[in-house]
N, C-alpha and C. Protein backbone atom coordinates (compact mmCIF):
# COMPACT_ATOMS: atom_id res chain seq x y z
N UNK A 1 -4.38 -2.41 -39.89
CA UNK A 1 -2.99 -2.55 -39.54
C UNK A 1 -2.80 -2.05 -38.11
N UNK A 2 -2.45 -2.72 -36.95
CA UNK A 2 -2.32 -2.30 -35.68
C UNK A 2 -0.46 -2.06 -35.92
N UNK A 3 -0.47 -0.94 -35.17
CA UNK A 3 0.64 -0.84 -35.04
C UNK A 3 0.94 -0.41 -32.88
N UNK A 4 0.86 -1.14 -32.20
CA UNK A 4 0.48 -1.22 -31.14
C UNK A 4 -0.01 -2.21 -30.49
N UNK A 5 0.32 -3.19 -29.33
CA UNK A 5 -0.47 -4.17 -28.54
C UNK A 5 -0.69 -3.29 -27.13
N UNK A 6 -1.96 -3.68 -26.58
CA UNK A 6 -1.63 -2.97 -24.96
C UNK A 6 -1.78 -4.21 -23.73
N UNK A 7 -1.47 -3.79 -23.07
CA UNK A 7 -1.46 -4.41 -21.65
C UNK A 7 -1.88 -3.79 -20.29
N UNK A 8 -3.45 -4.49 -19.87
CA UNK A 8 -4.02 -3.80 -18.89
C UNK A 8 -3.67 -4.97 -17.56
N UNK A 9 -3.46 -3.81 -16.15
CA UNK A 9 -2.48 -4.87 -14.95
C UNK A 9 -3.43 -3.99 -14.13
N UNK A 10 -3.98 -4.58 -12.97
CA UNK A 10 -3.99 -4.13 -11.93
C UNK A 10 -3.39 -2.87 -11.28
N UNK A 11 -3.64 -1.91 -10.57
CA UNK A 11 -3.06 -0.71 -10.04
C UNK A 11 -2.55 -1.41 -8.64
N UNK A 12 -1.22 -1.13 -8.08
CA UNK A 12 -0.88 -1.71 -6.77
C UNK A 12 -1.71 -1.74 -5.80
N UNK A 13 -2.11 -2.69 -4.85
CA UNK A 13 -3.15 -2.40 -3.65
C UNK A 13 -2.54 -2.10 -2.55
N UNK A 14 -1.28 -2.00 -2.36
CA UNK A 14 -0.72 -1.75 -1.29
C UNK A 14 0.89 -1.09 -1.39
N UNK A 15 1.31 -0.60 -0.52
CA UNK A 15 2.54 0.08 -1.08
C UNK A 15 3.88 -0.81 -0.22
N UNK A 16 4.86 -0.59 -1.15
CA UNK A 16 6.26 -1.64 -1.04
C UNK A 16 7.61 -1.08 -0.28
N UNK A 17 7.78 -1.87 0.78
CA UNK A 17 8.81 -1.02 1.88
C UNK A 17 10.26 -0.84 1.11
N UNK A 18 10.71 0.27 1.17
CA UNK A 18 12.14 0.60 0.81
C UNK A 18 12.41 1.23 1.81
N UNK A 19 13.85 1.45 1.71
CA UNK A 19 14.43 2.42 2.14
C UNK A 19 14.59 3.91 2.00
N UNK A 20 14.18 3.97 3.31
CA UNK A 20 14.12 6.06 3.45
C UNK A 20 12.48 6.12 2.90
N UNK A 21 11.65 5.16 2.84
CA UNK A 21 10.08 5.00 2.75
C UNK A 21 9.63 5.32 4.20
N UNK A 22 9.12 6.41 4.37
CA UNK A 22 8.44 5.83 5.62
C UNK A 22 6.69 6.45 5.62
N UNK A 23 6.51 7.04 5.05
CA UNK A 23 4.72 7.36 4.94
C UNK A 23 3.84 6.30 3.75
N UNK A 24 2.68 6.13 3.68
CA UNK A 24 2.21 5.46 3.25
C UNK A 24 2.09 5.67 1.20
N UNK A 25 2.32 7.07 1.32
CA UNK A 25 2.13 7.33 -0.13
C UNK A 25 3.37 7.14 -0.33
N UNK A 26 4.31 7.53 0.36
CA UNK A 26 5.79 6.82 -0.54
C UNK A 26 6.38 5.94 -0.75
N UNK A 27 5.15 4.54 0.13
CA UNK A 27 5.39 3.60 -0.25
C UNK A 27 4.87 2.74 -1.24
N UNK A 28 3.55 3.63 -1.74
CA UNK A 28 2.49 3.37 -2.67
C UNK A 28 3.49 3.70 -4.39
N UNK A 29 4.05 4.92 -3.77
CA UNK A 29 4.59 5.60 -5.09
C UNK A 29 5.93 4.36 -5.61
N UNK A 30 6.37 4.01 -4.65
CA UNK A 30 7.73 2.67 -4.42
C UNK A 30 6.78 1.82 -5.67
N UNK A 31 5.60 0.87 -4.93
CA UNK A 31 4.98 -0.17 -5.51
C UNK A 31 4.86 0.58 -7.10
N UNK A 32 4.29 1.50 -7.26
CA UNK A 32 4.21 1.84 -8.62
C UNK A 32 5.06 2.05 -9.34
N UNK A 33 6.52 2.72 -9.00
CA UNK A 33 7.38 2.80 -9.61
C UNK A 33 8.12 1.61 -10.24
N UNK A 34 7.91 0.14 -9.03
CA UNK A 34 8.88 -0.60 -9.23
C UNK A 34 7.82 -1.71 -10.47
N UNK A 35 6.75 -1.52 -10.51
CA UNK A 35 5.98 -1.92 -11.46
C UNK A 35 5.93 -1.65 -12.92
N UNK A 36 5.82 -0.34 -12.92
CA UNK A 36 6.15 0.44 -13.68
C UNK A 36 7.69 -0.14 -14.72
N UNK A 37 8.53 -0.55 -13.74
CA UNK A 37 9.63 0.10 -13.99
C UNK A 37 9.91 -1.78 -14.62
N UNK A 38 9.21 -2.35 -14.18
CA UNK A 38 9.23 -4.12 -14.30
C UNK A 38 8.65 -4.40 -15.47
N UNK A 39 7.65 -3.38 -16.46
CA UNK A 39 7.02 -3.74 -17.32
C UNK A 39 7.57 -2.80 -18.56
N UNK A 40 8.54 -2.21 -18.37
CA UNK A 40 9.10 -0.99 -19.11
C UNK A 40 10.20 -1.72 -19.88
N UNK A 41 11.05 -2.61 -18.79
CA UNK A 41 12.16 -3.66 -19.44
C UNK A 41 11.71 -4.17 -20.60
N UNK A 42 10.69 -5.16 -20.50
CA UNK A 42 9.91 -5.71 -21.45
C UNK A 42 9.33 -4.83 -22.73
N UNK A 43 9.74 -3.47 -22.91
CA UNK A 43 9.13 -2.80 -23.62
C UNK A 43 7.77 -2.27 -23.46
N UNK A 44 7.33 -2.39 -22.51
CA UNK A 44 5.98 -1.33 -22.58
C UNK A 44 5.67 0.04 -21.95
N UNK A 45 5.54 0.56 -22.75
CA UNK A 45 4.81 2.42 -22.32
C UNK A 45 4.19 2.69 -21.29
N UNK A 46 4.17 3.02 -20.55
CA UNK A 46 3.07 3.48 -19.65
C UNK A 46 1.94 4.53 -20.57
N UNK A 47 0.82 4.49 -20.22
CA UNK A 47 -0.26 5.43 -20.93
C UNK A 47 -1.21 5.99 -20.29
N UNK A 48 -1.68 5.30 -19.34
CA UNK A 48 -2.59 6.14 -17.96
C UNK A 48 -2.95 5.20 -17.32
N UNK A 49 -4.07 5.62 -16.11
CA UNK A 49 -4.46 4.89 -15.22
C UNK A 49 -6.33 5.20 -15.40
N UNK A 50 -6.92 3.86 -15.18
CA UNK A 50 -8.52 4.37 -14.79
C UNK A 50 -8.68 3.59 -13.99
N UNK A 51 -9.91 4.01 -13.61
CA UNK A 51 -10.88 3.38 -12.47
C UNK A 51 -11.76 3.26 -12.89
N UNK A 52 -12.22 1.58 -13.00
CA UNK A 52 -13.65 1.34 -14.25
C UNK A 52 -14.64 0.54 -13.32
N UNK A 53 -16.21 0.38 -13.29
CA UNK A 53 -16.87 -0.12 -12.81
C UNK A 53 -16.74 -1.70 -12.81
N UNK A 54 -17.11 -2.72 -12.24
CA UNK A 54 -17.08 -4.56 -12.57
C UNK A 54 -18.15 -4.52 -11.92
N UNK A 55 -19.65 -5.45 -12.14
CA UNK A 55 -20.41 -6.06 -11.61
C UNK A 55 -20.13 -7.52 -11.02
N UNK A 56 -19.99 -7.85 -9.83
CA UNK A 56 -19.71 -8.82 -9.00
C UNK A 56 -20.79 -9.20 -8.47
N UNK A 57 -20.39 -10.46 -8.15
CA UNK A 57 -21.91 -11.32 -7.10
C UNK A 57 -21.51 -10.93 -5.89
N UNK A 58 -22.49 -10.77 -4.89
CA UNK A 58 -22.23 -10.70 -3.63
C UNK A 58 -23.03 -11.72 -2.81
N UNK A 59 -22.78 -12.95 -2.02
CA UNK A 59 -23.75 -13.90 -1.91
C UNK A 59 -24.18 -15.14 -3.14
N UNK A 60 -25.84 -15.43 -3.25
CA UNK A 60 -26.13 -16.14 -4.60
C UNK A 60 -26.67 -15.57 -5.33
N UNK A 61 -27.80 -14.39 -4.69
CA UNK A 61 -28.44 -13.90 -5.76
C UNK A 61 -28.07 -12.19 -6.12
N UNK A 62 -27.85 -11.74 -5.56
CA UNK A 62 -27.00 -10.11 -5.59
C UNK A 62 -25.76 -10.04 -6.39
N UNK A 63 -26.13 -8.95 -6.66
CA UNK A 63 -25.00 -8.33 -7.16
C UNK A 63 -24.77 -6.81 -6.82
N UNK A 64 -23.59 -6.41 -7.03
CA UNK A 64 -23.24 -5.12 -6.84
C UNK A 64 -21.50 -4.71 -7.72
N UNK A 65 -21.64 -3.60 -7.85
CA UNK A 65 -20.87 -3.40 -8.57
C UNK A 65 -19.59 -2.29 -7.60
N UNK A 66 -18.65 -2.66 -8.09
CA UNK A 66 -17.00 -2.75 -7.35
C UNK A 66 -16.54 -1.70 -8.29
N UNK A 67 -15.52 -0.66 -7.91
CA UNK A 67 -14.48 -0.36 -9.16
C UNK A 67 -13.48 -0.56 -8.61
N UNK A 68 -12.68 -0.67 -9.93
CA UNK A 68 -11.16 -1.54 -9.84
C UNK A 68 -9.70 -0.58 -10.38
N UNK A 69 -9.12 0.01 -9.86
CA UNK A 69 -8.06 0.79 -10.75
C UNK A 69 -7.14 0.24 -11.72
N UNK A 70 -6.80 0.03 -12.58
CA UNK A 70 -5.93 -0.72 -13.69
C UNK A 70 -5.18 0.49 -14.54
N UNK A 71 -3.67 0.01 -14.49
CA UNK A 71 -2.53 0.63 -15.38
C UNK A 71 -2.77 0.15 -16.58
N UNK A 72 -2.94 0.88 -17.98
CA UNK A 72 -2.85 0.64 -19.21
C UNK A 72 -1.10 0.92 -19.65
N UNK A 73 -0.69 0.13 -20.50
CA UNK A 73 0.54 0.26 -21.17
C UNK A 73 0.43 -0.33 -22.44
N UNK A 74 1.17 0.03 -23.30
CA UNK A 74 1.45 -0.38 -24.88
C UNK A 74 2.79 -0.14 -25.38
N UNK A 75 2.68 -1.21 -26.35
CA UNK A 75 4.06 -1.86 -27.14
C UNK A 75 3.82 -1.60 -28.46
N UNK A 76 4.92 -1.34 -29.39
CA UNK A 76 5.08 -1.47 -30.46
C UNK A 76 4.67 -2.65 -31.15
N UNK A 77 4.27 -3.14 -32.05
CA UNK A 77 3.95 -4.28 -32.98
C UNK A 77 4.81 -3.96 -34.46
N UNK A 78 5.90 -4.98 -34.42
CA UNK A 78 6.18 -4.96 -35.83
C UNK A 78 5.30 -5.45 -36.70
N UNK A 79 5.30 -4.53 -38.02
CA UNK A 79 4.25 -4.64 -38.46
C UNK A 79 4.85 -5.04 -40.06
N UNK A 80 4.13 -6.06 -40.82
CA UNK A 80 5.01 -6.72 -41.73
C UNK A 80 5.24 -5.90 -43.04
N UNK A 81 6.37 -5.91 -43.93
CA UNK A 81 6.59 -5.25 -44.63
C UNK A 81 5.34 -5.13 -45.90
N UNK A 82 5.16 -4.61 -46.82
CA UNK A 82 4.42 -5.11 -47.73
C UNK A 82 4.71 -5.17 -49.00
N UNK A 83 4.16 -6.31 -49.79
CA UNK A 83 4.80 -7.33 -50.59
C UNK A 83 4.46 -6.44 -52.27
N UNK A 84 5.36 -6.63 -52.98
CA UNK A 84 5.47 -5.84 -54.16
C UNK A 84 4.11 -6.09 -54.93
């Protein structure tokens, strides 16, 4: 029985000009907030942030491996009643 869906997004790569923003982290903190704040409407939680390894090609025959930061969030799942 899940009682929970999640949703993994990208972490902002760059930060979003507002007003009375003027250093780079407060514009980073802007992008996150307003993300944050865009996926919250919709019902979802915020739950943390990681930074996980991806193996990528580099060229044809290489590879190397990248990490990527990604916001986790989760939603409620109605979950169906159960039957007599």
């Amino acid at each position: 029985m899940q009682t929970h869906e999640y949703k993994v997004v990208p972490a902002p790569g760059r930060g979003e000009k507002g007003r009375g923003l003027k250093t780079p982290a407060d514009r980073f903190a802007n992008a996150l907030g307003l993300l944050m704040n865009e996926l919250a409407r919709d019902g979802w939680e915020y739950l943390r942030a990681d930074t996980l390894p991806s193996e990528e090609r580099t060229g044809f025959t290489k590879r190397t491996t990248v990490y990527h930061s990604v916001l986790v969030f989760r939603r409620p799942v109605a979950v169906p009643a159960a039957g007599p």
